[in-house]
PDB file of N, CA and C in Angstrom:
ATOM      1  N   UNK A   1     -16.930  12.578  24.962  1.00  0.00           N
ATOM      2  CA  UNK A   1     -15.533  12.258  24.705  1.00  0.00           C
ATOM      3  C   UNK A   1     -15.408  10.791  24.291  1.00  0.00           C
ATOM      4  N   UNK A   2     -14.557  10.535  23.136  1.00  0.00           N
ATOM      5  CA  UNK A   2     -14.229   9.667  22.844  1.00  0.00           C
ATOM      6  C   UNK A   2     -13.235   8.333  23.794  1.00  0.00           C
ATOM      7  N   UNK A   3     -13.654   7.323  23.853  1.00  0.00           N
ATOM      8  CA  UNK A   3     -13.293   6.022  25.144  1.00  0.00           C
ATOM      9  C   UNK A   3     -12.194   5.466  24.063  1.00  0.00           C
ATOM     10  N   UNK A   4     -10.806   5.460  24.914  1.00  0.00           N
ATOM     11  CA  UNK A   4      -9.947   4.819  24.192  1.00  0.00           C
ATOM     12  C   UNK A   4      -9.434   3.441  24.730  1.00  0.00           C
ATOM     13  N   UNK A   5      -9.862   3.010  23.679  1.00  0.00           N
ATOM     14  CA  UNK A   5      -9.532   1.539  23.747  1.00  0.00           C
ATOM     15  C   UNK A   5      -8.198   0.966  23.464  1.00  0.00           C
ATOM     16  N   UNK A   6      -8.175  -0.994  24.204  1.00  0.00           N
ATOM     17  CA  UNK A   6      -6.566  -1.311  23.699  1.00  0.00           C
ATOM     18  C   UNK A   6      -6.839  -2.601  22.814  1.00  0.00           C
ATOM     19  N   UNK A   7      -5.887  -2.856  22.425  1.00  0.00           N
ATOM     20  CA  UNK A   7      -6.185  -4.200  21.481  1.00  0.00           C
ATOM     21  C   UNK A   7      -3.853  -4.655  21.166  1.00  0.00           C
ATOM     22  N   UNK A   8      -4.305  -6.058  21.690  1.00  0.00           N
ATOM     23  CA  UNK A   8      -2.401  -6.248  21.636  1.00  0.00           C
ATOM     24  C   UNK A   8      -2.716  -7.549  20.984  1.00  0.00           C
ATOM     25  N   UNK A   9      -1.882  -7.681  19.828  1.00  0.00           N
ATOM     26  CA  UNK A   9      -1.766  -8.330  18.825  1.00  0.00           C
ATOM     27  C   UNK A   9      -0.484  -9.797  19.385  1.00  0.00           C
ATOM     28  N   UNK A  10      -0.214 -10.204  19.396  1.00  0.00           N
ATOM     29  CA  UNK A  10       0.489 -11.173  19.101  1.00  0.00           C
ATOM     30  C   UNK A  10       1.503 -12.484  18.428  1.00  0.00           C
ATOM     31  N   UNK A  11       2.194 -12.421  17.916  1.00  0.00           N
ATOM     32  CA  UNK A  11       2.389 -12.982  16.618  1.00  0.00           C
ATOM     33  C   UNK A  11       2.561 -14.514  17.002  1.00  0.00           C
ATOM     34  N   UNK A  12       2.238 -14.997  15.768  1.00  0.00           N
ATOM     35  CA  UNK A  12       1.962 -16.801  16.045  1.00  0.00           C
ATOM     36  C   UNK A  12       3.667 -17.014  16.869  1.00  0.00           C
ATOM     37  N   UNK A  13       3.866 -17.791  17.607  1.00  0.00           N
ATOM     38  CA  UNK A  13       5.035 -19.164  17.717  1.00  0.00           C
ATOM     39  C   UNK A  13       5.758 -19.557  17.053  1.00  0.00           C
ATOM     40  N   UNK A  14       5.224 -19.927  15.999  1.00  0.00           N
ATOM     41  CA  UNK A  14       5.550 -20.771  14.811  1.00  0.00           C
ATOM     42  C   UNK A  14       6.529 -19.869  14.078  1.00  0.00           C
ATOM     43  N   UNK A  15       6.328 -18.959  14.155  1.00  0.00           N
ATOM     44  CA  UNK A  15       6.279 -17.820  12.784  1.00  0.00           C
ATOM     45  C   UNK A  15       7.770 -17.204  13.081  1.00  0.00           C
ATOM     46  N   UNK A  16       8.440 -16.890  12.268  1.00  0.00           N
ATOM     47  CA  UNK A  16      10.252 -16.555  12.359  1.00  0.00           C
ATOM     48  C   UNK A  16       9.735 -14.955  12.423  1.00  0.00           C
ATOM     49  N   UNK A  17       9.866 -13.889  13.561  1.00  0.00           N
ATOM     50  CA  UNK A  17       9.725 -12.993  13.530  1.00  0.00           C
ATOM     51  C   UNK A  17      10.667 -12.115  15.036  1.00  0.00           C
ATOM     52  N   UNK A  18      10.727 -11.098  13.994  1.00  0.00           N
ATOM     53  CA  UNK A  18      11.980 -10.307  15.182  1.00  0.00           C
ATOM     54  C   UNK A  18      10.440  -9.857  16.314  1.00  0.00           C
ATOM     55  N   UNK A  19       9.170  -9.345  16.109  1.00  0.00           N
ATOM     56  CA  UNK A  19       8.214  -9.274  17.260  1.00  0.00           C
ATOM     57  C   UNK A  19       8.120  -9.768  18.107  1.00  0.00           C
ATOM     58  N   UNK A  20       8.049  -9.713  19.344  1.00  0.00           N
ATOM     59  CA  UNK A  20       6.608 -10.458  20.177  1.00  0.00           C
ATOM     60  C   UNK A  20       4.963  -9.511  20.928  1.00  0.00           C
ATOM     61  N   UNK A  21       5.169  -8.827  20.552  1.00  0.00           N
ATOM     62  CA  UNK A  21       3.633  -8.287  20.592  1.00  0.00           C
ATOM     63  C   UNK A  21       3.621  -6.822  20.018  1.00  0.00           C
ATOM     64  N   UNK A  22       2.375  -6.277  19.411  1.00  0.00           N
ATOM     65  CA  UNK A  22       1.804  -5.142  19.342  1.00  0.00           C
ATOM     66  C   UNK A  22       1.032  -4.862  19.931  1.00  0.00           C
ATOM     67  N   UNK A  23       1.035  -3.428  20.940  1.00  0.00           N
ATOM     68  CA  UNK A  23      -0.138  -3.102  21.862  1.00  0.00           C
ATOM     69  C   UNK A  23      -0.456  -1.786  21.260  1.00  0.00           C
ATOM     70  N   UNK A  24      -2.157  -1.580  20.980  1.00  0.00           N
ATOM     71  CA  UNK A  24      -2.366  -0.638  20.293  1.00  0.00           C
ATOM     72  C   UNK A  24      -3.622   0.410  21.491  1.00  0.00           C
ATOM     73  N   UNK A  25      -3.499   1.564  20.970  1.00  0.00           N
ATOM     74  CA  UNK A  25      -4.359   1.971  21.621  1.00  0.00           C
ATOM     75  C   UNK A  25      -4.872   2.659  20.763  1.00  0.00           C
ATOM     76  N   UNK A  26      -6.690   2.834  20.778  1.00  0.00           N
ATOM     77  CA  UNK A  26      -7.335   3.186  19.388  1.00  0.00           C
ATOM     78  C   UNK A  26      -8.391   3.761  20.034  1.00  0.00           C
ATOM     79  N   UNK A  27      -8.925   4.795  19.307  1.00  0.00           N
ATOM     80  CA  UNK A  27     -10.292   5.037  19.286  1.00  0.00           C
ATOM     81  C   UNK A  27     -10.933   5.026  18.140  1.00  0.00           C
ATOM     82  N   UNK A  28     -12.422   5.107  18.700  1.00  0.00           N
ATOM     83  CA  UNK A  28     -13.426   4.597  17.382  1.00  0.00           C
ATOM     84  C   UNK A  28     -14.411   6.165  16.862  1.00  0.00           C
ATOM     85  N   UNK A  29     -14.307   6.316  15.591  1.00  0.00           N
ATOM     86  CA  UNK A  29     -15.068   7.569  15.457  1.00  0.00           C
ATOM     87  C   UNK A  29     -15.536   7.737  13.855  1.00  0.00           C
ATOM     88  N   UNK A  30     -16.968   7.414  14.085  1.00  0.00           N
ATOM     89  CA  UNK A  30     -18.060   7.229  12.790  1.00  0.00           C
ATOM     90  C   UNK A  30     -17.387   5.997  12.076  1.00  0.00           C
ATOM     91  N   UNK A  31     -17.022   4.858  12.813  1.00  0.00           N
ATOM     92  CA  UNK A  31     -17.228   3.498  12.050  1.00  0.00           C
ATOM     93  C   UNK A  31     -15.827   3.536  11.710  1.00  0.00           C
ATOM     94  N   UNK A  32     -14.766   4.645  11.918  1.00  0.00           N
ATOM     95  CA  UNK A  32     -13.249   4.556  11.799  1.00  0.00           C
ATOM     96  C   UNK A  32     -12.455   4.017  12.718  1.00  0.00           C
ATOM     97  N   UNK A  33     -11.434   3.543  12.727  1.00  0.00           N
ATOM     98  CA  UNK A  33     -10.717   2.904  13.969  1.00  0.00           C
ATOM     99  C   UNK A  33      -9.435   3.982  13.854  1.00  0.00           C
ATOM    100  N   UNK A  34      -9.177   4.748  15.082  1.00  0.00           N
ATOM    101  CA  UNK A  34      -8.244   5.857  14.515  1.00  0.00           C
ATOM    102  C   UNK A  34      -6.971   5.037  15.631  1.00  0.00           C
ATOM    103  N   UNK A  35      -5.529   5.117  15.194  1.00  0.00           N
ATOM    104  CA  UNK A  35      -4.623   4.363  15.763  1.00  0.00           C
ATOM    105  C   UNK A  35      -3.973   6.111  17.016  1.00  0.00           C
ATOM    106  N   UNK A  36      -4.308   5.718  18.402  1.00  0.00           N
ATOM    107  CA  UNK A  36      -3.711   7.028  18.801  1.00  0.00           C
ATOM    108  C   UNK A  36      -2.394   6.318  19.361  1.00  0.00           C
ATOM    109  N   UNK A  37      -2.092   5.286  19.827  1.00  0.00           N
ATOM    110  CA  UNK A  37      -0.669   4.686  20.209  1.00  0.00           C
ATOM    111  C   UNK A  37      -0.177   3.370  19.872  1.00  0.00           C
ATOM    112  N   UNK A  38       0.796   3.124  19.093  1.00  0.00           N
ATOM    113  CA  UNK A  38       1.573   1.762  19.139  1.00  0.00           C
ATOM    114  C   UNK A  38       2.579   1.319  19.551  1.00  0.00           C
ATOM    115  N   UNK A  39       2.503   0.448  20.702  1.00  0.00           N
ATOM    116  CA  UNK A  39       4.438   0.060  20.905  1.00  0.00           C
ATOM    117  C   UNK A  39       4.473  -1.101  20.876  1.00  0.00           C
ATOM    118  N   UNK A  40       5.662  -1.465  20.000  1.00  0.00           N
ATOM    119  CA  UNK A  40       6.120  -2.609  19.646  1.00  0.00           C
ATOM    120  C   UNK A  40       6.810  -3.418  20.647  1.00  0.00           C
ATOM    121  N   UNK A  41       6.874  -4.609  20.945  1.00  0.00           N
ATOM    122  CA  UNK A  41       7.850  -5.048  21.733  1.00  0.00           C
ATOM    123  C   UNK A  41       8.694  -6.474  20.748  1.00  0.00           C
ATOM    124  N   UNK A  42      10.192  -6.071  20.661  1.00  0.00           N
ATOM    125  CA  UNK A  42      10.410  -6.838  20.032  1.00  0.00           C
ATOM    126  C   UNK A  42      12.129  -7.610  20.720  1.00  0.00           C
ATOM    127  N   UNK A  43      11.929  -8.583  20.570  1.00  0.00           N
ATOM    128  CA  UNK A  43      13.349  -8.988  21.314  1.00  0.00           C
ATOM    129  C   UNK A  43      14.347  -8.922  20.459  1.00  0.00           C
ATOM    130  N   UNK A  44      14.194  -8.949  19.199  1.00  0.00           N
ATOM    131  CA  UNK A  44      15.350  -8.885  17.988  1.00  0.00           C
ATOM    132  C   UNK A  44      14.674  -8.078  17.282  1.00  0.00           C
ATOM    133  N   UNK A  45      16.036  -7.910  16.196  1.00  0.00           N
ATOM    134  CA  UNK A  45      16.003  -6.469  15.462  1.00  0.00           C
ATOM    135  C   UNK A  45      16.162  -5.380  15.684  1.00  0.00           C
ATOM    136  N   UNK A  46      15.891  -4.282  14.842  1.00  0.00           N
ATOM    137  CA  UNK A  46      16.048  -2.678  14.745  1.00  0.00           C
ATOM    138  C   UNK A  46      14.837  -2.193  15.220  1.00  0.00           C
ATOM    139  N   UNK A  47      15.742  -1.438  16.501  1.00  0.00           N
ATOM    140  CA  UNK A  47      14.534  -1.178  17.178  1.00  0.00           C
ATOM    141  C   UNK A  47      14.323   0.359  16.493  1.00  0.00           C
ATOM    142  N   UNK A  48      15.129   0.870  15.061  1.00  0.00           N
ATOM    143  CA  UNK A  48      14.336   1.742  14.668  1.00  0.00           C
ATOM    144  C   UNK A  48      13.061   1.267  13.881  1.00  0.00           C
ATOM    145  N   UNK A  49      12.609   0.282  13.228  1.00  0.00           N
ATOM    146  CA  UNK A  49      11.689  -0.394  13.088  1.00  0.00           C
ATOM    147  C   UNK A  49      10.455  -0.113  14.018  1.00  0.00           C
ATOM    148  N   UNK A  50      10.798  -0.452  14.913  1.00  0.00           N
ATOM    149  CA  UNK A  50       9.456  -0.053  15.865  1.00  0.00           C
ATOM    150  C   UNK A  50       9.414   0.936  16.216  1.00  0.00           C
ATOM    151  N   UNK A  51       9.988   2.374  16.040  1.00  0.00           N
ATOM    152  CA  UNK A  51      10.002   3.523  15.986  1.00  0.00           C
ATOM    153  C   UNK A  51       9.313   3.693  14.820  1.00  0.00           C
ATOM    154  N   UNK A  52       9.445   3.619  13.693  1.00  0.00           N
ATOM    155  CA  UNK A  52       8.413   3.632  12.025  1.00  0.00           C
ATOM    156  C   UNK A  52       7.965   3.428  12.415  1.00  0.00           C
ATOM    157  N   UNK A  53       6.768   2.390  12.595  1.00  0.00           N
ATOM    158  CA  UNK A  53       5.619   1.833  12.608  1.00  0.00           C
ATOM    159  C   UNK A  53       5.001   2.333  13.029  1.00  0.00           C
ATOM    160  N   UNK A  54       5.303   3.058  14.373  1.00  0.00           N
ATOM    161  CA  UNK A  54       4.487   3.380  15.590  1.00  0.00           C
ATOM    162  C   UNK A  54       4.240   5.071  14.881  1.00  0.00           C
ATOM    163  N   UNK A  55       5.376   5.417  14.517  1.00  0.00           N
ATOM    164  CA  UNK A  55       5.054   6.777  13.541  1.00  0.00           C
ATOM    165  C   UNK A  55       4.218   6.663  12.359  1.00  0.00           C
ATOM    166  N   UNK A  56       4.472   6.007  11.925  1.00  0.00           N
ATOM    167  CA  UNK A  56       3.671   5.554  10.649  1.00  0.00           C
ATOM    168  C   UNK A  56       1.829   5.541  11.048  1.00  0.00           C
ATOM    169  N   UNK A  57       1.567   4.780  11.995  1.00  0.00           N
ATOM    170  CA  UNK A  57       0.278   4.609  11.781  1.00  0.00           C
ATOM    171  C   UNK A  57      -0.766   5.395  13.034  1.00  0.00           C
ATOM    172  N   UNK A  58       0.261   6.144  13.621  1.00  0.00           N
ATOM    173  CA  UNK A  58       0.204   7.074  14.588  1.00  0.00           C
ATOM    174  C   UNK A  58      -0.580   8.196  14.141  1.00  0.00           C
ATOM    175  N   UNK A  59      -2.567   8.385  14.939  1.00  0.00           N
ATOM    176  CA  UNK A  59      -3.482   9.496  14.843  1.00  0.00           C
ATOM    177  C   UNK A  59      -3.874   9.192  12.969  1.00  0.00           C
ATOM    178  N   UNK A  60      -3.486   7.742  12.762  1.00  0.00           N
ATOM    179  CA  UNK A  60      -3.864   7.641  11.358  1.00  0.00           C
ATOM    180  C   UNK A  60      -5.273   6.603  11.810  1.00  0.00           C
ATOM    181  N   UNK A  61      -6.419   6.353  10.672  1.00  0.00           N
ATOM    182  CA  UNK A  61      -7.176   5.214   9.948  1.00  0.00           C
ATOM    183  C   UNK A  61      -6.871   4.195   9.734  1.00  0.00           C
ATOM    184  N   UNK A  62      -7.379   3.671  10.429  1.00  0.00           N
ATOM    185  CA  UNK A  62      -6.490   2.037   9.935  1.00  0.00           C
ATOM    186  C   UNK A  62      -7.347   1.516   8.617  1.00  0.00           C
ATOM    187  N   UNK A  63      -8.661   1.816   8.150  1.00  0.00           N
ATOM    188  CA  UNK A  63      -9.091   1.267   6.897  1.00  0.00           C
ATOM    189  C   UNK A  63      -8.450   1.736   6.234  1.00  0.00           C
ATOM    190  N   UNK A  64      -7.771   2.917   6.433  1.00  0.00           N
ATOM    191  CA  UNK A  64      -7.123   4.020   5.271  1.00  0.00           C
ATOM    192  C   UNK A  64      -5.459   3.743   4.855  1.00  0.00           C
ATOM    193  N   UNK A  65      -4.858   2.893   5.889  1.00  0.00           N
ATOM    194  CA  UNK A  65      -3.442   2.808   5.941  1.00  0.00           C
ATOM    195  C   UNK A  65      -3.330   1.475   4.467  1.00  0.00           C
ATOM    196  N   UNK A  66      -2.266   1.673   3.664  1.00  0.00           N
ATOM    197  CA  UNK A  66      -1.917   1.143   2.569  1.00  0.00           C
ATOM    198  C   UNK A  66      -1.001  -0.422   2.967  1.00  0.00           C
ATOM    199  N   UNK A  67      -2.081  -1.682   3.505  1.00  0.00           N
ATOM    200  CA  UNK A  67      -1.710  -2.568   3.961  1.00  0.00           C
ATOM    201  C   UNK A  67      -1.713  -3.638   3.432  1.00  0.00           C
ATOM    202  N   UNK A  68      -1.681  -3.145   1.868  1.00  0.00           N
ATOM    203  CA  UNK A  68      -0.805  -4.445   0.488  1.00  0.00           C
ATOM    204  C   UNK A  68       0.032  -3.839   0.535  1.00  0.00           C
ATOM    205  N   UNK A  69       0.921  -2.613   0.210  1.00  0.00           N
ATOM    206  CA  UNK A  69       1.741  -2.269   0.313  1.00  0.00           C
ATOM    207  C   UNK A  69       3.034  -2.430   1.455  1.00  0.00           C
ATOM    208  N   UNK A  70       2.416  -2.381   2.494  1.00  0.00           N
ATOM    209  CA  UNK A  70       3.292  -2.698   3.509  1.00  0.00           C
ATOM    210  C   UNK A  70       3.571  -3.925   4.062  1.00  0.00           C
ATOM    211  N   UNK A  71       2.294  -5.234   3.339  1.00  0.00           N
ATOM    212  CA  UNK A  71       2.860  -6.858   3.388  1.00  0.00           C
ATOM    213  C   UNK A  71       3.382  -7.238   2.295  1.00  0.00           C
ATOM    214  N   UNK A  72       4.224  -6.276   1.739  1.00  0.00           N
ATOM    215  CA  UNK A  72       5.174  -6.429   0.585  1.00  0.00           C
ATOM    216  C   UNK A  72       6.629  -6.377   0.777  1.00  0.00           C
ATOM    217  N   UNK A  73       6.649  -5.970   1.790  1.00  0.00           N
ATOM    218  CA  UNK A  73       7.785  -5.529   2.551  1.00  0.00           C
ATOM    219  C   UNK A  73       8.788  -6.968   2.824  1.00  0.00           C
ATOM    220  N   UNK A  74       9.664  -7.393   2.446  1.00  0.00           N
ATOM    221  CA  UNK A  74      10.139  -8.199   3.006  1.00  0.00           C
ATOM    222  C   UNK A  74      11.506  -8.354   4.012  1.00  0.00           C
ATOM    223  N   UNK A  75      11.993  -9.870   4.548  1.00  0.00           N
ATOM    224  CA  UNK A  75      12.979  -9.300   5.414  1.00  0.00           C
ATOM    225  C   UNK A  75      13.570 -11.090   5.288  1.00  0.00           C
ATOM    226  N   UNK A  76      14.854 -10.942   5.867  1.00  0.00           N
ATOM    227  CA  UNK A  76      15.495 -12.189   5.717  1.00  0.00           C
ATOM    228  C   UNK A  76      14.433 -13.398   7.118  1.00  0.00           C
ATOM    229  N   UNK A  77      13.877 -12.622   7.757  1.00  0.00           N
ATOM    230  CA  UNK A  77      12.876 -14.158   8.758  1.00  0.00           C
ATOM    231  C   UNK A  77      11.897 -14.262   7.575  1.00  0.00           C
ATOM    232  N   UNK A  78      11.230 -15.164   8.067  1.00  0.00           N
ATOM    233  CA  UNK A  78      10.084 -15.858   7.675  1.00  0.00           C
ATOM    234  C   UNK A  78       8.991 -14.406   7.494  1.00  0.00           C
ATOM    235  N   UNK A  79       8.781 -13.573   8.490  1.00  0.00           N
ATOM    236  CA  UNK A  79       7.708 -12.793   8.637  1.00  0.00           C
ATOM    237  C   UNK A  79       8.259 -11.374   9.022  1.00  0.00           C
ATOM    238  N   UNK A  80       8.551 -10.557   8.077  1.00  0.00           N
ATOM    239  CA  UNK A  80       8.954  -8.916   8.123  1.00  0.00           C
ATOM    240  C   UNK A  80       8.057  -8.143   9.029  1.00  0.00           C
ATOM    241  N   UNK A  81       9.099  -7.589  10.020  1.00  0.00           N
ATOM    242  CA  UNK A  81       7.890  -6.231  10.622  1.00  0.00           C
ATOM    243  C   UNK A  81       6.804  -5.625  10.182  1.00  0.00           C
ATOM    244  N   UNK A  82       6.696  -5.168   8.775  1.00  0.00           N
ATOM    245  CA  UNK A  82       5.466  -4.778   8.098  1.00  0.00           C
ATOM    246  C   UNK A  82       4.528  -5.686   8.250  1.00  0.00           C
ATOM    247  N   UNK A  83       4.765  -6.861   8.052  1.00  0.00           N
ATOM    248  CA  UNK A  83       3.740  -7.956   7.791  1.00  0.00           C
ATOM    249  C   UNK A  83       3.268  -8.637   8.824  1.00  0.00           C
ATOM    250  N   UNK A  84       3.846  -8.650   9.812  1.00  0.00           N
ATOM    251  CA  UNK A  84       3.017  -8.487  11.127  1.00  0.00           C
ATOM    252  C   UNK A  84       2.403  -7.489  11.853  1.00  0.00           C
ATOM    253  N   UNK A  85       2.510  -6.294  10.860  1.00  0.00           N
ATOM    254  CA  UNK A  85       2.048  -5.055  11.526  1.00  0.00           C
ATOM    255  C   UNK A  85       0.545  -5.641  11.181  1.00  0.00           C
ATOM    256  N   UNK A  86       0.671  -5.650   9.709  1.00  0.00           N
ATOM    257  CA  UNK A  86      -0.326  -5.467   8.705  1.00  0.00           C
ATOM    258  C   UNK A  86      -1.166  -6.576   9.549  1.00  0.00           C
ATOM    259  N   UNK A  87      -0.977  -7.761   9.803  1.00  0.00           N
ATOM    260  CA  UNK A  87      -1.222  -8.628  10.236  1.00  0.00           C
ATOM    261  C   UNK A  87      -1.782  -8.740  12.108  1.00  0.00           C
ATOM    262  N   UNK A  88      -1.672  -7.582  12.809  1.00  0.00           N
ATOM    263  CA  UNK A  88      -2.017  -7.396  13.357  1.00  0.00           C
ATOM    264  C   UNK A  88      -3.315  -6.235  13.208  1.00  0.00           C
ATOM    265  N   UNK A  89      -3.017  -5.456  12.462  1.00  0.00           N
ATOM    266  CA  UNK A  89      -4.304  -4.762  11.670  1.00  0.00           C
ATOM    267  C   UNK A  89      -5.329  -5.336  11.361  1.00  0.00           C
ATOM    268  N   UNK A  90      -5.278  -5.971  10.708  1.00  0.00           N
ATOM    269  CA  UNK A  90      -6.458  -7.469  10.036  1.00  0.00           C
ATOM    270  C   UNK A  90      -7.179  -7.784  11.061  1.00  0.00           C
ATOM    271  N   UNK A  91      -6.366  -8.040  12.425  1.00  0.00           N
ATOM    272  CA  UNK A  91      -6.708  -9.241  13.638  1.00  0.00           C
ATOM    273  C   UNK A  91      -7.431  -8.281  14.157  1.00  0.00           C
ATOM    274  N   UNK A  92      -6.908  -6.842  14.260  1.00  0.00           N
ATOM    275  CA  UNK A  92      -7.533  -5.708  15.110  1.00  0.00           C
ATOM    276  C   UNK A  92      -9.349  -5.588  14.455  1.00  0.00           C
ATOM    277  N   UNK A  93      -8.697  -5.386  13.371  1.00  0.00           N
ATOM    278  CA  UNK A  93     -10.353  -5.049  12.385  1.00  0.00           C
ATOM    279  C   UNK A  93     -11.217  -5.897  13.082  1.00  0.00           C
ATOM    280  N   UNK A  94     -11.234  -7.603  12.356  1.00  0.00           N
ATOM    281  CA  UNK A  94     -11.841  -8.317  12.920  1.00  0.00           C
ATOM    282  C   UNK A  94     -12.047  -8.563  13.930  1.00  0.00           C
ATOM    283  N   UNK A  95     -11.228  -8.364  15.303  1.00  0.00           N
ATOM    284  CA  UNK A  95     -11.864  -8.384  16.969  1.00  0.00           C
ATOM    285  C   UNK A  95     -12.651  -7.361  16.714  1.00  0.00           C
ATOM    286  N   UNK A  96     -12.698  -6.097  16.416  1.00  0.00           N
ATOM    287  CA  UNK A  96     -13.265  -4.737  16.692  1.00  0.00           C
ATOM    288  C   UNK A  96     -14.724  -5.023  16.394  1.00  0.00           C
ATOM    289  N   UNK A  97     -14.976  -5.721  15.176  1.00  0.00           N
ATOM    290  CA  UNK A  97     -16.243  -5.457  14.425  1.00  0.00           C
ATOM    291  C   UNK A  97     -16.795  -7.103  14.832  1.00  0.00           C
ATOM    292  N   UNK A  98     -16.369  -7.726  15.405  1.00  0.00           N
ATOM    293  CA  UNK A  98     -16.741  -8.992  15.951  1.00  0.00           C
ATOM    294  C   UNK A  98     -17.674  -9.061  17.048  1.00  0.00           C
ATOM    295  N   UNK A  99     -17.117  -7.302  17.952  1.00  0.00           N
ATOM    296  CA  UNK A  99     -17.781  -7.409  19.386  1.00  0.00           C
ATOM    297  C   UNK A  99     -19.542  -7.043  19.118  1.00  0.00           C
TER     298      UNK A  99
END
């Protein structure tokens, strides 16, 4: 059986964003990172937003998820929900394949 792992993202300080963390829960299978849970925690914004996302990349691939597309996304802060998703994706990859 597959060991499911967590990985929670964080978004910079600095950074104008309705987020404050992504906690993911993933498993790993033949070199894939498969996304089985995401919840967003966000103090501002639409919290249907973090309802998408979490659907969106939910029992999906994360090499496979279309993540130019979705840091295209923009929003009146500095840093759109997509783009910290995406941006937590990136961070995920690289911890994952780091260990």
């Amino acid at each position: 059986m597959t060991k499911t792992e967590t990985y929670t993202y964080i978004p910079r300080k600095d950074i104008d964003t309705c987020k404050v963390s992504f906690d993911f829960e993933y498993i790993e299978e033949d070199g894939k990172i498969i996304i089985k849970e995401l919840t967003v925690d966000g103090e501002r914004g639409c919290i249907g937003h973090n309802k998408t996302m979490s659907l969106l990349v939910k029992d999906r691939v994360v090499q496979e998820l279309p993540l130019d597309e979705l840091s295209e996304a923009g929003c009146r802060r500095e840093s759109s929900c997509s783009q910290e998703l995406v941006k937590a994706l990136e961070t995920m990859l690289k911890y994952r394949y780091k260990k």
